[in-house]
C-alpha atoms as a PDB file:
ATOM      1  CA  UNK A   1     124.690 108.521 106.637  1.00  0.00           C
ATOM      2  CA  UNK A   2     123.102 109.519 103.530  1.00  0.00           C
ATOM      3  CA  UNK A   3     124.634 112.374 101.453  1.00  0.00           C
ATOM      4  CA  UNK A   4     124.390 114.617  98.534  1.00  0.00           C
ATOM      5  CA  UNK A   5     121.902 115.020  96.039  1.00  0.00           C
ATOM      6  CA  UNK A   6     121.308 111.100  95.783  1.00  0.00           C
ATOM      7  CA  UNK A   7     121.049 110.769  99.472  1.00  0.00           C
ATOM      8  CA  UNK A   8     118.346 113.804  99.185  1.00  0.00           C
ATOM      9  CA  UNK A   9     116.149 111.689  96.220  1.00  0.00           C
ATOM     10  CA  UNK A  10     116.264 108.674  98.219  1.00  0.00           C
ATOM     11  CA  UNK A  11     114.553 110.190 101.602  1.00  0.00           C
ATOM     12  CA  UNK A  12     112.166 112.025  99.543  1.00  0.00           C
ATOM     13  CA  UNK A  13     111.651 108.509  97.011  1.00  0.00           C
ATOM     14  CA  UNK A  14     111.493 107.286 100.855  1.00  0.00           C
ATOM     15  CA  UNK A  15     108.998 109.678 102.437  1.00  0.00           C
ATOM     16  CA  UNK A  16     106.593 109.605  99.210  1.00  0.00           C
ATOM     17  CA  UNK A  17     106.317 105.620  99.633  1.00  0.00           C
ATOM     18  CA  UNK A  18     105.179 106.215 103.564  1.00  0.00           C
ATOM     19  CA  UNK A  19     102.972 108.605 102.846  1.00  0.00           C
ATOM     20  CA  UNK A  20     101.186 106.183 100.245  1.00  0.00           C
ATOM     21  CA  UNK A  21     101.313 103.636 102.783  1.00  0.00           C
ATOM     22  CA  UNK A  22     100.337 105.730 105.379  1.00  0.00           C
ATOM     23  CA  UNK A  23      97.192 106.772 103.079  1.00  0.00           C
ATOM     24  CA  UNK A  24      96.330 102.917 102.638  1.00  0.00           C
ATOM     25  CA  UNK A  25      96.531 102.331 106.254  1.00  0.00           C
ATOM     26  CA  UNK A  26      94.009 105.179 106.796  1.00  0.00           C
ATOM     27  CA  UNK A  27      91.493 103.389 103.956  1.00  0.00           C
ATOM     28  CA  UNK A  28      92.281 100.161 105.856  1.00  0.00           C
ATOM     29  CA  UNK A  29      90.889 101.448 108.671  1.00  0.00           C
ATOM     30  CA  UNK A  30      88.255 103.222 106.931  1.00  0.00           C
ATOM     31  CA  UNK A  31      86.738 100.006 105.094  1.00  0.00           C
ATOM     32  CA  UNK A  32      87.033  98.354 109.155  1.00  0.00           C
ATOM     33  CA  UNK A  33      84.620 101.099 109.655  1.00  0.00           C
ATOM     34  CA  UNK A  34      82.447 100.409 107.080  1.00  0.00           C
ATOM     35  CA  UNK A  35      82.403  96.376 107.590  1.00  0.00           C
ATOM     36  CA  UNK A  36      81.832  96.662 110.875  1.00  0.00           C
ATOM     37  CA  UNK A  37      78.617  99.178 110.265  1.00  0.00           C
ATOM     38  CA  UNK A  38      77.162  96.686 107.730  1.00  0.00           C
ATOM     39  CA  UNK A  39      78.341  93.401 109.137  1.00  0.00           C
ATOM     40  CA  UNK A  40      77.489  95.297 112.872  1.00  0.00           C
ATOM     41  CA  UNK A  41      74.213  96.071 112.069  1.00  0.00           C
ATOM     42  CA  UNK A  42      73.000  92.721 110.823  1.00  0.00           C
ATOM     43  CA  UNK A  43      74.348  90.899 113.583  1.00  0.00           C
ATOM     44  CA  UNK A  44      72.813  93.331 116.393  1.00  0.00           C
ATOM     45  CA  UNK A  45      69.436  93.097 113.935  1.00  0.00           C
ATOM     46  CA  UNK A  46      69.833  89.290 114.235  1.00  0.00           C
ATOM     47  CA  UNK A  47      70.673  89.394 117.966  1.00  0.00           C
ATOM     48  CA  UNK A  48      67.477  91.514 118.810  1.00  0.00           C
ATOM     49  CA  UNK A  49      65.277  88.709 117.380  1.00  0.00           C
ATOM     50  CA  UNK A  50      66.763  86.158 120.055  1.00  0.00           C
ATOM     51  CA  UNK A  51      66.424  83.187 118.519  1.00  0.00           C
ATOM     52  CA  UNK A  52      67.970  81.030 121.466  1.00  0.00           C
ATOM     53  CA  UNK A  53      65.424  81.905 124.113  1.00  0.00           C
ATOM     54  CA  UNK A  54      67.137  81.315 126.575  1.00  0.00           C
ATOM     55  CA  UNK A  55      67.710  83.694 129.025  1.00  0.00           C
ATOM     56  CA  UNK A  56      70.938  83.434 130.710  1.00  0.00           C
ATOM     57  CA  UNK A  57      72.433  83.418 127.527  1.00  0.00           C
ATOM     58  CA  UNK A  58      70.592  86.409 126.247  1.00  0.00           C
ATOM     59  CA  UNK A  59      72.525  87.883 128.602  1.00  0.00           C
ATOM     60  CA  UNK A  60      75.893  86.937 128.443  1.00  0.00           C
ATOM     61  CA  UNK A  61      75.718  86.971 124.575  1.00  0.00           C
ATOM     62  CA  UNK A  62      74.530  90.635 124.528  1.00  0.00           C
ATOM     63  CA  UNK A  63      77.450  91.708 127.046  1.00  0.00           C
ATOM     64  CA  UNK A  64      80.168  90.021 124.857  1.00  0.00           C
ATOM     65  CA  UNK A  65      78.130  91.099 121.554  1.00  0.00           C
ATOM     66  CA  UNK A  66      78.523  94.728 122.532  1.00  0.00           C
ATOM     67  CA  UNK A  67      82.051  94.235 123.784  1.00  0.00           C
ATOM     68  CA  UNK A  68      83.012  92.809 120.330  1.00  0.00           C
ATOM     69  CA  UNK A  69      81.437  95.149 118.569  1.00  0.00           C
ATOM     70  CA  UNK A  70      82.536  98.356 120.047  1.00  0.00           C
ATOM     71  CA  UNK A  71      86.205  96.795 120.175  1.00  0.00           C
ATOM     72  CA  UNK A  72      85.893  96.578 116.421  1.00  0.00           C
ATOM     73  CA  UNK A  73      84.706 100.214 116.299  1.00  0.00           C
ATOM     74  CA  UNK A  74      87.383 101.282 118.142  1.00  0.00           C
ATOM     75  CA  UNK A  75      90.126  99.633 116.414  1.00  0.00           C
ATOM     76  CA  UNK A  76      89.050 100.952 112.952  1.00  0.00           C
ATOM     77  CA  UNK A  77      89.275 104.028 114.119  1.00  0.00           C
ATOM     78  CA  UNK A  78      92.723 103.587 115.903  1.00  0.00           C
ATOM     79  CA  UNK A  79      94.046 101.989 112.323  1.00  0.00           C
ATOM     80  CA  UNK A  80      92.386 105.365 110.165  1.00  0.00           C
ATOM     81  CA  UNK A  81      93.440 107.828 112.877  1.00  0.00           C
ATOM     82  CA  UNK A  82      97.627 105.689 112.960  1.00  0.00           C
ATOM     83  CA  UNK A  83      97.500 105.884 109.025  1.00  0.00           C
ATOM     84  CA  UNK A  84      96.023 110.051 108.947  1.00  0.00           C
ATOM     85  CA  UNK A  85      99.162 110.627 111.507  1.00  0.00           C
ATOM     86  CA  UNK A  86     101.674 108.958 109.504  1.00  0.00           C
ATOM     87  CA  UNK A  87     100.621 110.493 106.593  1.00  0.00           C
ATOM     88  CA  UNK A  88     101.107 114.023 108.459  1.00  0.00           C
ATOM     89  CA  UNK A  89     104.542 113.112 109.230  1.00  0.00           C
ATOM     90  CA  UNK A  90     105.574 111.455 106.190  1.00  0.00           C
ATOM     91  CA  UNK A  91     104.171 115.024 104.068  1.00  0.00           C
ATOM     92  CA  UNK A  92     106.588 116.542 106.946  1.00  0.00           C
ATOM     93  CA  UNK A  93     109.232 114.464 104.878  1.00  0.00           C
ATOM     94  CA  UNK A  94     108.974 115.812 101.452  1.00  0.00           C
ATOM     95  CA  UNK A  95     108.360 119.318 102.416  1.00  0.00           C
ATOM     96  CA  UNK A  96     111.574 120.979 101.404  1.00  0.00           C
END
């Protein structure tokens, strides 16, 4: 176990680093977010034209298009929500 007045600058030194991390994670998740409304958006606009005309596949493709897509919401906002909470807990760290 860590001790003393060293031991107490190197969990603090410690703490400071996750909470910079813990901010990058949340931007991670946050540029996810944005990709995913730019890059989303042109491939439902793309999608809606239906340029395979076939209709069996129209159907499957829309079903996995949506599943895709709303997976890929979801996880951005799992990664920016993860990062926002360890953030919280690292700040816990360096309050004194």
């Amino acid at each position: 176990m860590v001790t003393g007045a060293m031991g107490e600058k190197r969990i603090r030194a410690a703490a400071a680093r996750a909470v910079n991390g813990a901010r990058d994670l949340a931007a991670a998740g946050q540029t996810m977010a944005s990709q995913r409304a730019e890059a989303g958006a042109e491939i439902e606009k793309a999608a809606a034209e239906r340029p395979w005309a076939d209709e069996a596949f129209d159907q499957r493709y829309t079903t996995i298009q949506r599943q895709v897509l709303d997976a890929w919401e979801q996880l951005a906002a799992y990664v920016e929500g993860l990062g926002d909470a360890a953030e919280r807990s690292g700040a816990e760290g360096l309050r004194p």
